[in-house]
Structures are given as structure tokens and as C-alpha cells.
PDB file of N, CA and C in Angstrom:
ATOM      1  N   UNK A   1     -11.048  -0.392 -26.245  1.00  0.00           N
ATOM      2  CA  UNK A   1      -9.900  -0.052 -27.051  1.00  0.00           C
ATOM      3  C   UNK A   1      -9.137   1.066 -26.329  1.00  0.00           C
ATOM      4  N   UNK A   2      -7.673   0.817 -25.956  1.00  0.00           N
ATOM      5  CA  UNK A   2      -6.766   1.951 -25.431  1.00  0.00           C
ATOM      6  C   UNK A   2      -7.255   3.639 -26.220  1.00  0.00           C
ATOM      7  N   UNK A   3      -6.783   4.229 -25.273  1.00  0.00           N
ATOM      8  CA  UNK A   3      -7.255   5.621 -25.847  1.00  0.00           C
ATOM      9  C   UNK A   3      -6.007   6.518 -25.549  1.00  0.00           C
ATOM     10  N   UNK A   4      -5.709   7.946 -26.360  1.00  0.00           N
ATOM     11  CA  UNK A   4      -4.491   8.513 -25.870  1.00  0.00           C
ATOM     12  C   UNK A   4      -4.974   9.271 -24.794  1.00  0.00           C
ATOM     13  N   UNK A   5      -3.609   9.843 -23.844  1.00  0.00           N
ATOM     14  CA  UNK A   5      -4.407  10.305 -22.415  1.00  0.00           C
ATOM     15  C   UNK A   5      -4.579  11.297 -22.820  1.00  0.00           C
ATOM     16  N   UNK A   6      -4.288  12.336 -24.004  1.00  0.00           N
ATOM     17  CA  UNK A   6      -4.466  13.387 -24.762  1.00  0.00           C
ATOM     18  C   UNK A   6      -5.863  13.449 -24.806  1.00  0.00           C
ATOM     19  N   UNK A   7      -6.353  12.402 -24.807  1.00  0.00           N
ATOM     20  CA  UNK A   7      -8.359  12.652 -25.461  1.00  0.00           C
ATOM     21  C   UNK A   7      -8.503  12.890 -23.791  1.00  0.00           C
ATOM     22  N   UNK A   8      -8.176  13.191 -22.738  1.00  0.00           N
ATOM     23  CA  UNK A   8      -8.779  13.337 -21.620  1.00  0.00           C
ATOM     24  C   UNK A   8      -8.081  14.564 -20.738  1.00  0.00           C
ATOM     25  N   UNK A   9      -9.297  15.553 -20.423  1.00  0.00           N
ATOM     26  CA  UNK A   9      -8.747  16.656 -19.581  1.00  0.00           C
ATOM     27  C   UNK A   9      -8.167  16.814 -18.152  1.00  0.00           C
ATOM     28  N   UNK A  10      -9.054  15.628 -17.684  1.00  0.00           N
ATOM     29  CA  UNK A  10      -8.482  15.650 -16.253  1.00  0.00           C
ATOM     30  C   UNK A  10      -8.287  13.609 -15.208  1.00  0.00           C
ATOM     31  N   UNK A  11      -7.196  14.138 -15.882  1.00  0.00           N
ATOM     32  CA  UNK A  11      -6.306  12.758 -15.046  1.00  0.00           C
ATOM     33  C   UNK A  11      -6.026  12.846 -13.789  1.00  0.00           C
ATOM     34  N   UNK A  12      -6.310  12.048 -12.889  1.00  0.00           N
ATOM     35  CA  UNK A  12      -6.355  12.313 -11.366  1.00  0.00           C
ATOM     36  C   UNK A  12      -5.229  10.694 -10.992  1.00  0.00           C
ATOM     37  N   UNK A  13      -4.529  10.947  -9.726  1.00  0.00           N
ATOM     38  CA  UNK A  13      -4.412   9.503  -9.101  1.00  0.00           C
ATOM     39  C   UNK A  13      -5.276   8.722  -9.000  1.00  0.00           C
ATOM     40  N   UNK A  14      -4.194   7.335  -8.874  1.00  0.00           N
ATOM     41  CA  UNK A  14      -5.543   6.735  -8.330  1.00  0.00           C
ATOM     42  C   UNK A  14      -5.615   6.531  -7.111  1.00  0.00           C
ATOM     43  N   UNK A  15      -6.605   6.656  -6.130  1.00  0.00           N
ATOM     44  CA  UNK A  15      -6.148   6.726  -4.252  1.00  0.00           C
ATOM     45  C   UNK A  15      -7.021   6.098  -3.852  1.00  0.00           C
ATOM     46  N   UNK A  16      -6.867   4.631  -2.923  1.00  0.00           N
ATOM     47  CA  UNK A  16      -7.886   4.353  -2.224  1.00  0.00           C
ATOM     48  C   UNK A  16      -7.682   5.021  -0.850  1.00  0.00           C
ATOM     49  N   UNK A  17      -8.548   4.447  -0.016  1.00  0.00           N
ATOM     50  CA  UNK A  17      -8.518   4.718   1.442  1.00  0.00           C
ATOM     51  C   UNK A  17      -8.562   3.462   2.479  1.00  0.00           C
ATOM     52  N   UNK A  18      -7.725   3.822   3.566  1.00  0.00           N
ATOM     53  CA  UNK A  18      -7.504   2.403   4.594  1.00  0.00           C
ATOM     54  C   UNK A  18      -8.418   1.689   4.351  1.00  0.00           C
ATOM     55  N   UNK A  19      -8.726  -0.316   4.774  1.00  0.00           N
ATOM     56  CA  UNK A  19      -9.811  -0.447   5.112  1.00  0.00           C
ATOM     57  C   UNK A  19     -10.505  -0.098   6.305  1.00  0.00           C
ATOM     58  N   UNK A  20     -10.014   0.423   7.407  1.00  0.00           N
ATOM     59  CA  UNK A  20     -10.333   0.729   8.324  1.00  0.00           C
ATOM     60  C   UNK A  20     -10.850   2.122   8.443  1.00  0.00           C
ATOM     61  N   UNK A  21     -10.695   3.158   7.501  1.00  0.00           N
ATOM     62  CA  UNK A  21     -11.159   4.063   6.863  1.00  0.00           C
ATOM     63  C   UNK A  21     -12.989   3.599   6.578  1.00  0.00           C
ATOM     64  N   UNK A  22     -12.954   2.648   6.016  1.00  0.00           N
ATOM     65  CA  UNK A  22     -14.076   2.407   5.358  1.00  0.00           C
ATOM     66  C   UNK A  22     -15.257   1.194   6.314  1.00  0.00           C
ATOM     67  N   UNK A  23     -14.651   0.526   6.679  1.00  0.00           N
ATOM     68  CA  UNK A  23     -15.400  -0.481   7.524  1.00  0.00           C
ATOM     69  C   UNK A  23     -15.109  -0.606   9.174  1.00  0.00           C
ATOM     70  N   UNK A  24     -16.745  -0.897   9.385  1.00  0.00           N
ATOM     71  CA  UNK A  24     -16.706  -0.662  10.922  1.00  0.00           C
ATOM     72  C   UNK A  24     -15.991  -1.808  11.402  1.00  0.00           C
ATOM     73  N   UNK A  25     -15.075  -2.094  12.904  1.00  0.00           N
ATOM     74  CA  UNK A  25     -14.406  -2.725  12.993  1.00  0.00           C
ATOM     75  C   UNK A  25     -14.528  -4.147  13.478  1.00  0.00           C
ATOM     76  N   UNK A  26     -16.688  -3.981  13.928  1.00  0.00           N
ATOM     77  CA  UNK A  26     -17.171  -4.640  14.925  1.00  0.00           C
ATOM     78  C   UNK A  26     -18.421  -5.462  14.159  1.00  0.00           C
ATOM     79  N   UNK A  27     -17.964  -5.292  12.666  1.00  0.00           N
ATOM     80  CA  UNK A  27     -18.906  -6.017  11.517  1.00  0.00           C
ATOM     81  C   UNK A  27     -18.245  -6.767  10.569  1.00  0.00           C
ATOM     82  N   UNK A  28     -18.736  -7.624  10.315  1.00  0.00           N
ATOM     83  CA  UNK A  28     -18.282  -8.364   8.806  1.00  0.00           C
ATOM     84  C   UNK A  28     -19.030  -8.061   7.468  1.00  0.00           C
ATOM     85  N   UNK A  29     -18.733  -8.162   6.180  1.00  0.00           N
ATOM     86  CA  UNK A  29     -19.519  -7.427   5.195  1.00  0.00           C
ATOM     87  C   UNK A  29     -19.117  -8.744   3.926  1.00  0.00           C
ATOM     88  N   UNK A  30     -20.371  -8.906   2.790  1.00  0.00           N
ATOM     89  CA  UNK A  30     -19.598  -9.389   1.715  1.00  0.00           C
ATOM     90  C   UNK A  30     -19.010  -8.847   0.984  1.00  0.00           C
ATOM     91  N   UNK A  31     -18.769  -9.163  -0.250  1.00  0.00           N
ATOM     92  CA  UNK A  31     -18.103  -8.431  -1.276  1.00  0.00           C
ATOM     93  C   UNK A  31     -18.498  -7.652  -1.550  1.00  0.00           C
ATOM     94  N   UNK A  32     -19.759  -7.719  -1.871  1.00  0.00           N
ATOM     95  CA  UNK A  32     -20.935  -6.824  -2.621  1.00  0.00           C
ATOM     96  C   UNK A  32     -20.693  -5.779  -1.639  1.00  0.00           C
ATOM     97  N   UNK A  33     -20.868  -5.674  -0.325  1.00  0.00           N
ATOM     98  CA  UNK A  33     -21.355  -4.521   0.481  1.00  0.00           C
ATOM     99  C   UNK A  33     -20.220  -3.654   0.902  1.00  0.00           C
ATOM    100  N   UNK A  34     -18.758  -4.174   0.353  1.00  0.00           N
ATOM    101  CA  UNK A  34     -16.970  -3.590   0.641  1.00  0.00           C
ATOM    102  C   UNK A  34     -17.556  -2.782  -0.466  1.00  0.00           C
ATOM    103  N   UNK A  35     -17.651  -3.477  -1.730  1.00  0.00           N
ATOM    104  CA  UNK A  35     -18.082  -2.705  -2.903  1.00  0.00           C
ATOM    105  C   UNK A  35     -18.433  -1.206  -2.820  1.00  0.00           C
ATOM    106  N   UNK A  36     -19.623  -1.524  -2.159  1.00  0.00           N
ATOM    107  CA  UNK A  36     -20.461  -0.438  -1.888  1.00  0.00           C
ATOM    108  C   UNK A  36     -19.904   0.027  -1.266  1.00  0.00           C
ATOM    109  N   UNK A  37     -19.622   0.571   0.366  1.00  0.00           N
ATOM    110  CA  UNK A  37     -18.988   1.051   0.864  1.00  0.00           C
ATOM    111  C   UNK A  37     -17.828   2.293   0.278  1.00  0.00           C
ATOM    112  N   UNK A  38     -16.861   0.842  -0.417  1.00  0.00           N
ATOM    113  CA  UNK A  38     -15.525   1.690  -0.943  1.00  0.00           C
ATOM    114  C   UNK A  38     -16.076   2.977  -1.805  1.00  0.00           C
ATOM    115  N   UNK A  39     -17.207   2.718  -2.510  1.00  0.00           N
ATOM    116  CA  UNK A  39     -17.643   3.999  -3.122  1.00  0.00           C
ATOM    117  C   UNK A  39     -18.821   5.055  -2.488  1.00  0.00           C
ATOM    118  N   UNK A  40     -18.641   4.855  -1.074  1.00  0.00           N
ATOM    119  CA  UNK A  40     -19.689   5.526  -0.855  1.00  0.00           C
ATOM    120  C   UNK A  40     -21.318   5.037  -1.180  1.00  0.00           C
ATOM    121  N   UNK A  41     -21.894   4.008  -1.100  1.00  0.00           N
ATOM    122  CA  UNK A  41     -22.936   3.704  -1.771  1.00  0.00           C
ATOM    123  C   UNK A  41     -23.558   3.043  -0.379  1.00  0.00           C
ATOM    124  N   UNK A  42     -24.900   2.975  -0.024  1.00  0.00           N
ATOM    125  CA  UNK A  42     -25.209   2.357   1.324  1.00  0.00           C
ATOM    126  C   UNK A  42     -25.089   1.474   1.294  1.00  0.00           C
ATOM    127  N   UNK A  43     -24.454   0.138   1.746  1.00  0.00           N
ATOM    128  CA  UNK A  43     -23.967  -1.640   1.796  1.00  0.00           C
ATOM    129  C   UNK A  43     -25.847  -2.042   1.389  1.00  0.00           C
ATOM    130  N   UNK A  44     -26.548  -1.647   1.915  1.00  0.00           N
ATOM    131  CA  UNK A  44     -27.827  -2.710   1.622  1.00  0.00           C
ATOM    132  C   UNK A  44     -28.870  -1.400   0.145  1.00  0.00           C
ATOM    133  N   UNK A  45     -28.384  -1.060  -0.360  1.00  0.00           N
ATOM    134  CA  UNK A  45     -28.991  -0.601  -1.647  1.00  0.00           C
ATOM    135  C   UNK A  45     -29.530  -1.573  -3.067  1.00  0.00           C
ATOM    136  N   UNK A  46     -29.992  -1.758  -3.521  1.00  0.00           N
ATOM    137  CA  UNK A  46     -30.567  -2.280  -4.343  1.00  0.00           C
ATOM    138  C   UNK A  46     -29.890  -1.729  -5.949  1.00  0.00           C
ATOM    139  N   UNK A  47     -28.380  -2.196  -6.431  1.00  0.00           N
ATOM    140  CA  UNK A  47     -27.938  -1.813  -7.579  1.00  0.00           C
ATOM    141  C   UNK A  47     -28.514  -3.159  -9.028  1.00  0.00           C
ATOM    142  N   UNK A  48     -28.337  -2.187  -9.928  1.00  0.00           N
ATOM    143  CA  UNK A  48     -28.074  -3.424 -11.406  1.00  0.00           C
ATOM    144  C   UNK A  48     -26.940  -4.461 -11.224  1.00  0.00           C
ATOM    145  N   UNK A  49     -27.152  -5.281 -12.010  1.00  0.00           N
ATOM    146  CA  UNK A  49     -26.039  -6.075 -11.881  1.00  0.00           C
ATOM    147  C   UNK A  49     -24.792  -5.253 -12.939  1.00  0.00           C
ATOM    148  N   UNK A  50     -24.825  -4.722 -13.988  1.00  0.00           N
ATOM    149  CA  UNK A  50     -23.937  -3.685 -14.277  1.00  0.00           C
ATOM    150  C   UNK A  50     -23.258  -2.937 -13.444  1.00  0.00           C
ATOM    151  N   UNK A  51     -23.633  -1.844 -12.852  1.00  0.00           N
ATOM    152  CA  UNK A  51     -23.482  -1.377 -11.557  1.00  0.00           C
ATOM    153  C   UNK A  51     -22.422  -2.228 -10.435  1.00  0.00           C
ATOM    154  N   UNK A  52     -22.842  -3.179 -10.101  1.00  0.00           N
ATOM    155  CA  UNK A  52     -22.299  -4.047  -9.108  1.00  0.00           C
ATOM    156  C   UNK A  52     -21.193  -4.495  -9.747  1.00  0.00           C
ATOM    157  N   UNK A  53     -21.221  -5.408 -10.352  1.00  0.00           N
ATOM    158  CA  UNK A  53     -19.677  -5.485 -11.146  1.00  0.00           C
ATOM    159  C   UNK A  53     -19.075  -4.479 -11.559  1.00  0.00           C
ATOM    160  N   UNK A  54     -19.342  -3.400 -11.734  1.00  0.00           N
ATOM    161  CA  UNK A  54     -18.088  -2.050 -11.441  1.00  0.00           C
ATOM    162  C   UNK A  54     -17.914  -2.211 -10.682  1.00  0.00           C
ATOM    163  N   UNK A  55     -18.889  -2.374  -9.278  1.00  0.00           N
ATOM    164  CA  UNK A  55     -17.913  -1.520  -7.329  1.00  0.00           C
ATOM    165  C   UNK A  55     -17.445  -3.373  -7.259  1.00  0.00           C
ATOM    166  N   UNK A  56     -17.645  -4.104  -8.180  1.00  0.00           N
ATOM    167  CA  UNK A  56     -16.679  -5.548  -7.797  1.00  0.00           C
ATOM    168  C   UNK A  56     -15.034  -5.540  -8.305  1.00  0.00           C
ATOM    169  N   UNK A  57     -15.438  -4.840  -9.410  1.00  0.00           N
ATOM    170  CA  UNK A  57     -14.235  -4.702  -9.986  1.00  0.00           C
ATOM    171  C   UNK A  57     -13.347  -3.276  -9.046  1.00  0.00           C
ATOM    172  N   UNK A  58     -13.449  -2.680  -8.572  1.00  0.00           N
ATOM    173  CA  UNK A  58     -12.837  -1.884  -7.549  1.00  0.00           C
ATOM    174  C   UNK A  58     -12.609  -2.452  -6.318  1.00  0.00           C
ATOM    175  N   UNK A  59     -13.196  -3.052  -6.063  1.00  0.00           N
ATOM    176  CA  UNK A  59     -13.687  -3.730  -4.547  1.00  0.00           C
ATOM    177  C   UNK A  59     -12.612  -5.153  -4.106  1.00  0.00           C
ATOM    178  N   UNK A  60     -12.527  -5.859  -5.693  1.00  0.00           N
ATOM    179  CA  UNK A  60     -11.466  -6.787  -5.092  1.00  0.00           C
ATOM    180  C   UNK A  60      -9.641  -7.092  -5.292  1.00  0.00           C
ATOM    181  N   UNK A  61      -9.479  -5.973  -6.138  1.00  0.00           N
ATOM    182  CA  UNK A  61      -7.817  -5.367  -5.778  1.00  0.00           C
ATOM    183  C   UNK A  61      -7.801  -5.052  -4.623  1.00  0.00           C
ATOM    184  N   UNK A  62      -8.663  -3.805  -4.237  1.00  0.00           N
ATOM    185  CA  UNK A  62      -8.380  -3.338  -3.569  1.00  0.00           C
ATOM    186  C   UNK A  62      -8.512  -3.995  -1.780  1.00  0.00           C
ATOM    187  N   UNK A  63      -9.255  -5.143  -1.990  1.00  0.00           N
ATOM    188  CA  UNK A  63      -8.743  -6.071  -1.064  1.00  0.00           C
ATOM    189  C   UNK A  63      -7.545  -6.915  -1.209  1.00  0.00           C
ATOM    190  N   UNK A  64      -7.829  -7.263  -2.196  1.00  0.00           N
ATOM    191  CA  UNK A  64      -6.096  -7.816  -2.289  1.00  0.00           C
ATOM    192  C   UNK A  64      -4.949  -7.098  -2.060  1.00  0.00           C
ATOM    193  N   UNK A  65      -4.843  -5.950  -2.096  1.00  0.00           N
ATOM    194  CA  UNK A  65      -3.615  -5.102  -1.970  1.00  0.00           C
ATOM    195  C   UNK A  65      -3.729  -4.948  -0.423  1.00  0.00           C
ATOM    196  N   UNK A  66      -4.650  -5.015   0.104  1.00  0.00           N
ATOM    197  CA  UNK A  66      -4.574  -4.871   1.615  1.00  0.00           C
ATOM    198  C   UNK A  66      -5.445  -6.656   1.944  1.00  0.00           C
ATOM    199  N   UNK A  67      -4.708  -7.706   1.702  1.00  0.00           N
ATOM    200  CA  UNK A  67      -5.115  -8.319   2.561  1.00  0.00           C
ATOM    201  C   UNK A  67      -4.860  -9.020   3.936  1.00  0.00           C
ATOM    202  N   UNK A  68      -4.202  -8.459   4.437  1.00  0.00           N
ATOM    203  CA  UNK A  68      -3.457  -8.757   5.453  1.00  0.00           C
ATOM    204  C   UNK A  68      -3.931  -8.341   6.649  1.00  0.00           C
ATOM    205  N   UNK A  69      -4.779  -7.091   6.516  1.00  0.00           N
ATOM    206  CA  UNK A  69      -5.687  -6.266   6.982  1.00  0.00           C
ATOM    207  C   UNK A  69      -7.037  -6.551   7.300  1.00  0.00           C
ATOM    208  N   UNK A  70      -7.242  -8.210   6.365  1.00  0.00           N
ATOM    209  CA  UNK A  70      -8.802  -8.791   6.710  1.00  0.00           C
ATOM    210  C   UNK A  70      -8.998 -10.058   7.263  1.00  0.00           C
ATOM    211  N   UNK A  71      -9.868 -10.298   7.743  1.00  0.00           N
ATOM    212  CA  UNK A  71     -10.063 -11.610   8.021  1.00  0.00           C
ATOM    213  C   UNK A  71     -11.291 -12.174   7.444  1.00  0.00           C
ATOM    214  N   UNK A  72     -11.695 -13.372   7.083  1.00  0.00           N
ATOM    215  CA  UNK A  72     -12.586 -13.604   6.529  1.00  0.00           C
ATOM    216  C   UNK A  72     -13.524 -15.016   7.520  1.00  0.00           C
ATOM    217  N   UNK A  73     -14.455 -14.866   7.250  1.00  0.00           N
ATOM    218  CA  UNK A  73     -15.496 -15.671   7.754  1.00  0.00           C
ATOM    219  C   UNK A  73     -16.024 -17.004   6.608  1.00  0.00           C
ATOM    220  N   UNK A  74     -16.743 -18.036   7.159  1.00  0.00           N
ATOM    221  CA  UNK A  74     -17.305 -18.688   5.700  1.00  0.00           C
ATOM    222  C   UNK A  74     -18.396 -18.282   5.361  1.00  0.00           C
ATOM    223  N   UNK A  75     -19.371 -19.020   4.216  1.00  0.00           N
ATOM    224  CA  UNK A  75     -20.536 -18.131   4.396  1.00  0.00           C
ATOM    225  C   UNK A  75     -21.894 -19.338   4.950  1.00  0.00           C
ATOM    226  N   UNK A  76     -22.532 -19.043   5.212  1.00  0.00           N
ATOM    227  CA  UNK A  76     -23.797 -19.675   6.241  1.00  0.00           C
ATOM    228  C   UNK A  76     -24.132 -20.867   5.411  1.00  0.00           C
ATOM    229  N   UNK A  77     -24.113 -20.594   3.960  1.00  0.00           N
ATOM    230  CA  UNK A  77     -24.801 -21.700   3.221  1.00  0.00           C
ATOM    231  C   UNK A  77     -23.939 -21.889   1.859  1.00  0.00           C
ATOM    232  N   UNK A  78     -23.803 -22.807   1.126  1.00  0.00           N
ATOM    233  CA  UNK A  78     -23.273 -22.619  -0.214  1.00  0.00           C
ATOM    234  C   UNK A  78     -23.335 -21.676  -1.242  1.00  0.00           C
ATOM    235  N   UNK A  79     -24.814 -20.937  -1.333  1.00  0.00           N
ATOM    236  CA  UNK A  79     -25.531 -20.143  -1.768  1.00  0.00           C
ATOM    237  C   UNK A  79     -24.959 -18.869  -1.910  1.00  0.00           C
ATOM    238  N   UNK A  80     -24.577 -18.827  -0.561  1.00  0.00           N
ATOM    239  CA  UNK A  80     -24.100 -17.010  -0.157  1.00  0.00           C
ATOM    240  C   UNK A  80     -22.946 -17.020  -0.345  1.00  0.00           C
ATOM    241  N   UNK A  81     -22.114 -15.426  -0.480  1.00  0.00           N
ATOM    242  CA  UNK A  81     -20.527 -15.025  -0.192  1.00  0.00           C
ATOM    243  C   UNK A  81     -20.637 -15.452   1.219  1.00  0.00           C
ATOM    244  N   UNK A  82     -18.905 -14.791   1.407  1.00  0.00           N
ATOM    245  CA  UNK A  82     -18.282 -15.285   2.628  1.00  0.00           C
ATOM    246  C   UNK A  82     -18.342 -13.929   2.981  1.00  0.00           C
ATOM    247  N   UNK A  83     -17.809 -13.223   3.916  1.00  0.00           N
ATOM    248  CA  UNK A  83     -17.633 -12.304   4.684  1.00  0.00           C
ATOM    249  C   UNK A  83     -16.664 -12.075   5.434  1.00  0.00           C
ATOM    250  N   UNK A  84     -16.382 -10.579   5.105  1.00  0.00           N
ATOM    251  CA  UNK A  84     -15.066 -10.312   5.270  1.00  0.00           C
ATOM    252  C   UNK A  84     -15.175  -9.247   6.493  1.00  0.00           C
ATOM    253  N   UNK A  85     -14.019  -8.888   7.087  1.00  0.00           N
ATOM    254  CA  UNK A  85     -13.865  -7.651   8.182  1.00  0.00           C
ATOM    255  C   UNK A  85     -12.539  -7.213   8.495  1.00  0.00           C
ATOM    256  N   UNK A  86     -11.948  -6.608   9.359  1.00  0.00           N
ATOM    257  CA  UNK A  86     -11.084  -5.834   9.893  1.00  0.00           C
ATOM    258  C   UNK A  86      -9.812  -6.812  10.506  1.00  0.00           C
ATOM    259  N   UNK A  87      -9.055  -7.272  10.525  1.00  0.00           N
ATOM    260  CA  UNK A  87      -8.287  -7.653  11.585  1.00  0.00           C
ATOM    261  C   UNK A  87      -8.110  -7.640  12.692  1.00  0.00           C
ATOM    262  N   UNK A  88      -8.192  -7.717  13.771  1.00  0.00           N
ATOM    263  CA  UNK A  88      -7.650  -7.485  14.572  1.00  0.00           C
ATOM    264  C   UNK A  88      -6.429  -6.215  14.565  1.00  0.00           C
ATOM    265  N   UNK A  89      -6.646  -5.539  15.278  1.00  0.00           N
ATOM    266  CA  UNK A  89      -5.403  -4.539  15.651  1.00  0.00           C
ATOM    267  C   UNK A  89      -5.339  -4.018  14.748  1.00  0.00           C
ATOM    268  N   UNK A  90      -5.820  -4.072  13.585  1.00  0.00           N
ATOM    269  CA  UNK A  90      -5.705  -2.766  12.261  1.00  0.00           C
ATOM    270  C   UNK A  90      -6.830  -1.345  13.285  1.00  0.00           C
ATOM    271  N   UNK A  91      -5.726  -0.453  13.199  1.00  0.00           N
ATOM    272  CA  UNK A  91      -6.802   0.986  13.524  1.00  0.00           C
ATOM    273  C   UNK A  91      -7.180   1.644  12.087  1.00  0.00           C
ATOM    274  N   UNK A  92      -7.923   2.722  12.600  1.00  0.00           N
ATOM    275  CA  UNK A  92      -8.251   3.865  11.599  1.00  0.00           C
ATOM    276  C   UNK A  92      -6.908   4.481  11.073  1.00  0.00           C
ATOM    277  N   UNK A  93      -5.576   4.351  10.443  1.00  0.00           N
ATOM    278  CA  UNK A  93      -4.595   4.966  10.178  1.00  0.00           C
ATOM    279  C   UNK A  93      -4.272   3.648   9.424  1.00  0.00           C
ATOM    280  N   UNK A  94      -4.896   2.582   9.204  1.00  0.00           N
ATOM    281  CA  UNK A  94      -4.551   1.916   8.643  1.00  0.00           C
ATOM    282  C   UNK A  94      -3.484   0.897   9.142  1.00  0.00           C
ATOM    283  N   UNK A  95      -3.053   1.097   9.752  1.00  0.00           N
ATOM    284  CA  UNK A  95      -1.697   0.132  10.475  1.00  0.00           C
ATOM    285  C   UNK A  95      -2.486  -1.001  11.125  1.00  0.00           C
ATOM    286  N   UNK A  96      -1.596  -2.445  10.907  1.00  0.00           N
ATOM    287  CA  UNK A  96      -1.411  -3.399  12.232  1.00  0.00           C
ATOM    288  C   UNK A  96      -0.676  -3.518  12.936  1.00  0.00           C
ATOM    289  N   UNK A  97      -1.315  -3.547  14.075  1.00  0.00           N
ATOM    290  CA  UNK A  97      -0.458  -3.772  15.080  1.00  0.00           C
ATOM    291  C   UNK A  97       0.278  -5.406  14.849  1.00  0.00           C
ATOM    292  N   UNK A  98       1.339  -5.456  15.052  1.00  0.00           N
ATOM    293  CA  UNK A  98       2.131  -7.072  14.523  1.00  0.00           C
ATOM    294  C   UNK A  98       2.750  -7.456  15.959  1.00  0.00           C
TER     295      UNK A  98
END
């Protein structure tokens, strides 16, 4: 249920960071492990499934708003995600090179 922003003391932006900020350039990762990452969390940790669908629900705007920036892989078996990574020519500042 909506709440007024009055019931809350401290309202912050909201800010992500490059993906290139966050992922190495010379790996591919699934969803689950961008997840993790984007929040600081080690990619191979052992979360709830509660848990995980939060850093999913962060994890896939925020690929979408930068997807241009990824490339994606398929995944090995039906079973598994696909896997995602860096672009080409995206640096740490976030830019592609075009």
C-alpha cells in the first residue's frame, strides 16, 4: 500500500553504477550473479529465494536501461539462464565506443 513520503526520514536518489563499474569485462554472469554483484553480494553466495528476487528485481531494469552495453550468450542446457557480459568497447566510464 502507497505510503506518504512524510512517514520517511531519509529519501535518497536513486543511483545505479556503470555496468562496467560492476562486471569484469573478460566474464559472462547470469542474472542471478548481475544481481548479486549490483549489490555488492559475492556472485556465488548461497541466498533465499526471497532474497534473490529482491537483487532480481533490481538487477533487471537495471539491465534494461543499459542494454546496449551487454551482450548475451545462450545457456548450455534448457535448464539454466543465459549469460550475460560487457560489450565490446564499453570501458569503466561507462561509454561505448560506436
Amino acid at each position: 500500500m502507497p505510503r506518504p513520503k512524510s512517514d520517511f526520514d531519509d529519501l535518497r536518489p536513486l543511483e545505479f553504477r556503470e555496468p562496467a563499474e560492476v562486471l569484469d569485462a573478460d566474464k559472462l554472469y547470469t542474472i542471478y550473479e548481475v544481481g548479486r554483484l549490483l549489490q555488492g553480494v559475492d556472485p556465488e553466495a548461497e541466498l533465499d529465494i526471497e532474497t534473490e528476487n529482491v537483487l532480481l528485481d533490481w538487477a533487471i531494469p537495471w539491465m534494461m536501461g543499459h542494454s546496449e552495453k551487454f551482450v548475451f550468450a545462450e545457456p548450455e542446457t534448457d535448464g539454466e539462464p543465459g549469460y550475460y557480459g560487457l560489450a565490446p568497447g564499453v570501458d569503466a566510464d561507462g561509454a561505448s565506443e560506436q
